[in-house]
C-alpha atoms as a PDB file:
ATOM      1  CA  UNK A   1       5.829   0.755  13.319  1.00  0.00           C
ATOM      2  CA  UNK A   2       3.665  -2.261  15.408  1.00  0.00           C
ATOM      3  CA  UNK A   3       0.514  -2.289  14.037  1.00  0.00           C
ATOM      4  CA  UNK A   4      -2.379  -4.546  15.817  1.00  0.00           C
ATOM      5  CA  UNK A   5      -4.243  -7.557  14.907  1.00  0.00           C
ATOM      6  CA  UNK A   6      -7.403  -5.224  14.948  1.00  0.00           C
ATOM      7  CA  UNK A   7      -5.777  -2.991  12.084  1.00  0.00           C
ATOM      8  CA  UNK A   8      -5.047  -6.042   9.794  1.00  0.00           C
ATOM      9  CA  UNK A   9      -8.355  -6.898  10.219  1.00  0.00           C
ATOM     10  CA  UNK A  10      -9.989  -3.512   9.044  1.00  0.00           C
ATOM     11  CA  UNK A  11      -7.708  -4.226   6.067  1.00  0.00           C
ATOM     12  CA  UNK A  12      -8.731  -7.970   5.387  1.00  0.00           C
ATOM     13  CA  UNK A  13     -12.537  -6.813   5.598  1.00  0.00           C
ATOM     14  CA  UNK A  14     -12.122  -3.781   2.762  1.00  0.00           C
ATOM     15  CA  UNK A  15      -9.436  -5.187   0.693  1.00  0.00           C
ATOM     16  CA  UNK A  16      -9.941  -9.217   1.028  1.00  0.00           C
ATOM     17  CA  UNK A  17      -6.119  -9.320   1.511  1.00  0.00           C
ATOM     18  CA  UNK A  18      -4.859 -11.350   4.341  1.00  0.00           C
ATOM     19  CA  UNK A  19      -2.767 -10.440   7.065  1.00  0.00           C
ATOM     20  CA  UNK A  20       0.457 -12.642   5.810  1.00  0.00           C
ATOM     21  CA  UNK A  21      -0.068 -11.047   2.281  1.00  0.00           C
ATOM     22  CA  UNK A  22       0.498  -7.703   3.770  1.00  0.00           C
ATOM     23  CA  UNK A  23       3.468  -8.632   5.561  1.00  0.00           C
ATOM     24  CA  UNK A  24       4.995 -10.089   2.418  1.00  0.00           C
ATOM     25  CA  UNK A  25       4.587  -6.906   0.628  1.00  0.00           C
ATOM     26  CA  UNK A  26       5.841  -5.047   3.479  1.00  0.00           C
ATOM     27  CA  UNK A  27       8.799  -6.711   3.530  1.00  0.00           C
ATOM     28  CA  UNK A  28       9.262  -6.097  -0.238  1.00  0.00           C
ATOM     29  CA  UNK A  29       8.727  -2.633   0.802  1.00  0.00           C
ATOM     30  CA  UNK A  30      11.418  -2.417   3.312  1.00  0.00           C
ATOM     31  CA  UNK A  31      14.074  -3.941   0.849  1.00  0.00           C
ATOM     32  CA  UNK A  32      12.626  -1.637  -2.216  1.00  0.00           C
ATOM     33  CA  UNK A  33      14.067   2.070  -2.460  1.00  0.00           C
ATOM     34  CA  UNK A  34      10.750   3.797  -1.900  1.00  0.00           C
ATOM     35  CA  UNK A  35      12.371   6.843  -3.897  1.00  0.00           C
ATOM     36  CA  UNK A  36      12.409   4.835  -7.165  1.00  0.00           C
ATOM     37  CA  UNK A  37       9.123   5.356  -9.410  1.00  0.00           C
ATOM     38  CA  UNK A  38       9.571   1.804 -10.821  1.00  0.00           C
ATOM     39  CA  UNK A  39       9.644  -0.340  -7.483  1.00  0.00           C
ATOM     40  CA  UNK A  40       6.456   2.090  -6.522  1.00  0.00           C
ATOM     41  CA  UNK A  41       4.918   1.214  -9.989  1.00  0.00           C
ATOM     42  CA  UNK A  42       5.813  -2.542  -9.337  1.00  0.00           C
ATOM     43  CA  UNK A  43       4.236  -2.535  -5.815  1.00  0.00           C
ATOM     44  CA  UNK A  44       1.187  -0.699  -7.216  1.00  0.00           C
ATOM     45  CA  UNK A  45       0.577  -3.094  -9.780  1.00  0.00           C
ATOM     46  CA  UNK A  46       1.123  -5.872  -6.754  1.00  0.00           C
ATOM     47  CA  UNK A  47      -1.646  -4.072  -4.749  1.00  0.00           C
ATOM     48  CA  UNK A  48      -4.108  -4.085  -7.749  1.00  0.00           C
ATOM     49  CA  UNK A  49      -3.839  -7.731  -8.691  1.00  0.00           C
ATOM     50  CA  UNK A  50      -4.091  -8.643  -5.426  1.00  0.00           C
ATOM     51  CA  UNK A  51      -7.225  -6.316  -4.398  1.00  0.00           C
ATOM     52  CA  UNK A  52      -8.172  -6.716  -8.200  1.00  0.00           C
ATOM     53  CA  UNK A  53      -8.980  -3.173  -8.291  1.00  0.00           C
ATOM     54  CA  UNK A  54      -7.508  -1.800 -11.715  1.00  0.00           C
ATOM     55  CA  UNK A  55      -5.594   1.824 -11.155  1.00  0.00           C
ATOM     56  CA  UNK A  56      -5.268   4.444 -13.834  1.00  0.00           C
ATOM     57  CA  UNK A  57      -2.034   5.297 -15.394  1.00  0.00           C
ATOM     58  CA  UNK A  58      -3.300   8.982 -13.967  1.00  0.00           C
ATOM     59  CA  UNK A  59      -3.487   7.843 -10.671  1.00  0.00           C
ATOM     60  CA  UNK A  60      -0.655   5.614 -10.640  1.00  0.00           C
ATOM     61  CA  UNK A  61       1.057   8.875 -10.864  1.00  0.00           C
ATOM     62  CA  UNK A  62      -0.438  10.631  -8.345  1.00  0.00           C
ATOM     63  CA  UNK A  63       0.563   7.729  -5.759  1.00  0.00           C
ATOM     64  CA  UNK A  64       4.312   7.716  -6.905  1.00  0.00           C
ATOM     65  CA  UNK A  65       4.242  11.320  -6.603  1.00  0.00           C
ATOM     66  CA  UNK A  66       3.058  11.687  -3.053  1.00  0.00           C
ATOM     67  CA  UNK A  67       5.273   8.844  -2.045  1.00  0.00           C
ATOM     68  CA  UNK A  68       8.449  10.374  -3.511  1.00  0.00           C
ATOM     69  CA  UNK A  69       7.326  13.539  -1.850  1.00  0.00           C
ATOM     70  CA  UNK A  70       6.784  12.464   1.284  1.00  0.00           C
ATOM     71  CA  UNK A  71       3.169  13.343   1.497  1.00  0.00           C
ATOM     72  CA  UNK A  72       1.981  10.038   2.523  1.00  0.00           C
ATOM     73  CA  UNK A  73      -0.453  10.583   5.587  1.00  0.00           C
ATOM     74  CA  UNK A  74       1.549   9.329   8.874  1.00  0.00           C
ATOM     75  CA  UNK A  75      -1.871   8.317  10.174  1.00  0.00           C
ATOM     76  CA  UNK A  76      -2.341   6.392   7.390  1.00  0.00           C
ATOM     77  CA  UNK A  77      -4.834   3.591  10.399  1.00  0.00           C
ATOM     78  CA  UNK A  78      -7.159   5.897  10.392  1.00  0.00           C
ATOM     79  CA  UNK A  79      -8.043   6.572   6.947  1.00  0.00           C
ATOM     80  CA  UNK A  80      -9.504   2.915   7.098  1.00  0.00           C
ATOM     81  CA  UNK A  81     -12.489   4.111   9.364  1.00  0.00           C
ATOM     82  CA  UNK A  82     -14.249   5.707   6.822  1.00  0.00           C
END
């Protein structure tokens, strides 16, 4: 998946992470087993220190769940337009 300058820049204006920060945990991603609930928790936890948004034990679930699931939104770009 190529994503554009324009959509790491919706995500640096709502998040205040930058562009190379998202690539770093992207490649953690691709080396992680995205089946495994502890490398989800692990990026999770990654994603709310770096946002510093704290995330609930309750939805912390919910996101491991969908991602083991596979009911992660393939249009995932536009959910960022809201």
């Amino acid at each position: 998946m190529n994503f554009s300058d324009n959509f790491f820049k919706k995500i640096e204006k709502k998040t205040n992470v930058n562009k190379e920060t998202i690539l770093s945990l992207a490649n953690k991603l691709q080396q992680g087993n995205m089946k495994d609930e502890e490398t989800i928790k692990e990026v999770i936890n990654d994603l709310s220190k770096m946002t510093g948004r704290e995330v609930s034990e309750e939805k912390q679930q919910k996101i491991i769940d969908a991602i083991v699931n596979d009911k992660v939104p393939n249009n995932i770009d536009k959910m960022l337009d809201k």
